[in-house]
Structure formats: C-alpha cells, structure tokens
C-alpha atoms as a PDB file:
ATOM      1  CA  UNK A   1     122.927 147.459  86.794  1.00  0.00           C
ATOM      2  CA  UNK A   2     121.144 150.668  86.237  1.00  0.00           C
ATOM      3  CA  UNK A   3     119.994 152.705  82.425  1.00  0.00           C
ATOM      4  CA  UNK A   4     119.320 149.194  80.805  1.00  0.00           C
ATOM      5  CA  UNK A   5     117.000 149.869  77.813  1.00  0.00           C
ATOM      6  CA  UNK A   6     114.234 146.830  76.460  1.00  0.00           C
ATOM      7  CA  UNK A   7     113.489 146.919  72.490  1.00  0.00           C
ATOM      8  CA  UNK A   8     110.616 145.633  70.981  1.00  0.00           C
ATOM      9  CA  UNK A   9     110.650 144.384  67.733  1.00  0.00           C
ATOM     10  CA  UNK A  10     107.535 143.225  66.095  1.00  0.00           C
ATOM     11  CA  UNK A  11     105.910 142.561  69.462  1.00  0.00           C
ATOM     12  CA  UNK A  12     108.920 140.402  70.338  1.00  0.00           C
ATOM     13  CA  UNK A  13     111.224 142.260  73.640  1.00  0.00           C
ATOM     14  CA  UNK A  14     114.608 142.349  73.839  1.00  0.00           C
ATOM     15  CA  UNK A  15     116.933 142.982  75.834  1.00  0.00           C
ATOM     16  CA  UNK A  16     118.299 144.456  77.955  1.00  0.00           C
ATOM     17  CA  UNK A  17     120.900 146.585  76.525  1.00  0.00           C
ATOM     18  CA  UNK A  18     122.662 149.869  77.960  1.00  0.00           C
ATOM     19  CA  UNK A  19     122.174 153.511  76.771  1.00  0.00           C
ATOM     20  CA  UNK A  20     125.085 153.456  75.016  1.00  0.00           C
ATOM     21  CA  UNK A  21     124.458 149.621  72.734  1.00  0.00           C
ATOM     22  CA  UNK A  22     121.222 151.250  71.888  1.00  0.00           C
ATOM     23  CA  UNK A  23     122.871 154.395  70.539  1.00  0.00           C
ATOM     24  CA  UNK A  24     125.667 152.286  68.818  1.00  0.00           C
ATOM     25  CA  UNK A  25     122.507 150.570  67.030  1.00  0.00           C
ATOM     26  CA  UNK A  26     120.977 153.475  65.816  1.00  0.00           C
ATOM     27  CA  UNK A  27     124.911 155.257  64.876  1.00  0.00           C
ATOM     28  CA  UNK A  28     125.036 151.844  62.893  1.00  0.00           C
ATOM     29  CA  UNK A  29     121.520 151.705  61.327  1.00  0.00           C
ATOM     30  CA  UNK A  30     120.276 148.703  62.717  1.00  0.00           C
ATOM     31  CA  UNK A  31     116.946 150.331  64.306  1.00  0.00           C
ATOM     32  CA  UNK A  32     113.857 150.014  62.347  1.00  0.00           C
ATOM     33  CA  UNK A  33     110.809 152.555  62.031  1.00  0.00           C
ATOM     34  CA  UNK A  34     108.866 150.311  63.796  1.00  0.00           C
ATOM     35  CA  UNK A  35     111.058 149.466  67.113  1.00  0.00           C
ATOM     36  CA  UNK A  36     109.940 151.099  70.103  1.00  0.00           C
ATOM     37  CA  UNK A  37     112.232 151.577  73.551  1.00  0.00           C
ATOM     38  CA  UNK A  38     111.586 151.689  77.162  1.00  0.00           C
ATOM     39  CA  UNK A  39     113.807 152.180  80.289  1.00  0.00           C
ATOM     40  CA  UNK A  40     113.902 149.370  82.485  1.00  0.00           C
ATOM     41  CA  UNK A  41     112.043 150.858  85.500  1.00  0.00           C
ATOM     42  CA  UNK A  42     109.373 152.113  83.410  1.00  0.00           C
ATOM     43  CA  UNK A  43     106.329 150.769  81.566  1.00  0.00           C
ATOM     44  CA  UNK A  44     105.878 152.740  79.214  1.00  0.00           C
ATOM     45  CA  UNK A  45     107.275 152.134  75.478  1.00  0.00           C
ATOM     46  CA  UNK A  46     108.149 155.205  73.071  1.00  0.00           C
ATOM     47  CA  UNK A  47     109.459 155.159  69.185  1.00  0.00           C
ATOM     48  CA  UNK A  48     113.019 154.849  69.468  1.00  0.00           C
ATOM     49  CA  UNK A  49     113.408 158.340  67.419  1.00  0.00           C
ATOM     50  CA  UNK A  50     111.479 159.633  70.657  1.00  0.00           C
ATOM     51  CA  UNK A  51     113.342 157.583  73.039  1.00  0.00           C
ATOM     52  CA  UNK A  52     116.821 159.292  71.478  1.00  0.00           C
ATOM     53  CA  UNK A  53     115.366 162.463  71.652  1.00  0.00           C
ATOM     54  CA  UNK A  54     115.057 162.601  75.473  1.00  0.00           C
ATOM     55  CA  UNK A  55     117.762 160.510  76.494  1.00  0.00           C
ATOM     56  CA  UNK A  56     121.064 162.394  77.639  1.00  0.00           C
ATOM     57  CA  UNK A  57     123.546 161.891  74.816  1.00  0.00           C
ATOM     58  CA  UNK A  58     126.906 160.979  76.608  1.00  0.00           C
ATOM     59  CA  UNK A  59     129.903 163.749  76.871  1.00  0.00           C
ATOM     60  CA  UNK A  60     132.012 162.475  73.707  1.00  0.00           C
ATOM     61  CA  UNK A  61     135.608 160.932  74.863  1.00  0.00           C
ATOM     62  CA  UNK A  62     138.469 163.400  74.570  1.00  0.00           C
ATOM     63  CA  UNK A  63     141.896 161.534  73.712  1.00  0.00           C
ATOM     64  CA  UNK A  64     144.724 163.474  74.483  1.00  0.00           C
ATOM     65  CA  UNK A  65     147.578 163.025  71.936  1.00  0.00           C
ATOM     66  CA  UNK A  66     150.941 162.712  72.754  1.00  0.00           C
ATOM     67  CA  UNK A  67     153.409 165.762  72.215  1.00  0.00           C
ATOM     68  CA  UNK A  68     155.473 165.537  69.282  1.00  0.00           C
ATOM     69  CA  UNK A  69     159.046 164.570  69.386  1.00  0.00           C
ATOM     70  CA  UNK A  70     161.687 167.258  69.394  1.00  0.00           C
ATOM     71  CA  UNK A  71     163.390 167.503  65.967  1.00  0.00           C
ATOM     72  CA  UNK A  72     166.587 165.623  65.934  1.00  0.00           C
ATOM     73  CA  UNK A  73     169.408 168.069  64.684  1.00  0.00           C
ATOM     74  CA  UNK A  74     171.548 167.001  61.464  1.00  0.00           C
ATOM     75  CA  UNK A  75     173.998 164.826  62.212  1.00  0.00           C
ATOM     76  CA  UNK A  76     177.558 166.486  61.845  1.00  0.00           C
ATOM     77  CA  UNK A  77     179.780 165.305  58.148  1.00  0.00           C
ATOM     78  CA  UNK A  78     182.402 163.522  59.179  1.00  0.00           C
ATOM     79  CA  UNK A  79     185.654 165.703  57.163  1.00  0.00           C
ATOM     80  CA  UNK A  80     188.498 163.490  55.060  1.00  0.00           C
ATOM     81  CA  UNK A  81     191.933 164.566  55.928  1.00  0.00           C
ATOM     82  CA  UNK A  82     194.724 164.712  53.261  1.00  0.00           C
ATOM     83  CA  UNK A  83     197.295 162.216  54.094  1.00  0.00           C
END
C-alpha cells in the first residue's frame, strides 16, 4: 500500500495510517502540538502543521443530487349530480 503516514507521539510511533486518517485526525482535533509525521519511505519526521502544509489536500467529493420530481397536477373534483 502506498502514502501510509507514521505518527510519533511522545517518542512512541504509530502507525501506519493513510493521508486521508491523518487528515480526519487533525479535521477532528485529535493531533497534538507536539506530534510529528513522516511518509513511510522517508526518514525524516516534520510537525504535523508542516506535514499538512505540503501534503496534497484531496479533490473534495462532489455528490450529484437527484432531479426533483415533476409536480403532480391537482387531482380533478369529482361533481354531484342532482337526482
């Protein structure tokens, strides 16, 4: 599997985790000032507020909504006859 991201946490490494889990953390909050990130076919570790800054963001998901459904005409009164 390719783009896996390692975190390190207080000297502790985790991981790994794809591009996108590691931009789900930080959308959630769950990164800390003091986690750092690195791409698994490097060695070299940078602050995760660097790391986000050069990664490419992913194109956001268009979903296409269905058309609306044609207006139903009013339904015809029914007329009494005399008898």
């Amino acid at each position: 599997m390719k783009d896996l991201v390692y975190l390190s946490r207080a000297f502790v490494e985790f991981g790994p985790f794809t591009k996108a889990e590691i931009l789900d953390f930080q959308k959630r909050g769950m990164l800390s000032a003091a986690d750092y990130l690195r791409d698994e076919a490097s060695d070299t570790w940078l602050h995760y507020q660097e790391w986000l800054t050069i990664v490419p963001m992913p194109a956001p998901k268009l979903v296409k909504k269905p058309a609306p459904a044609p207006a139903k005409a009013p339904a015809a009164k029914k007329s009494k006859k005399a008898a």
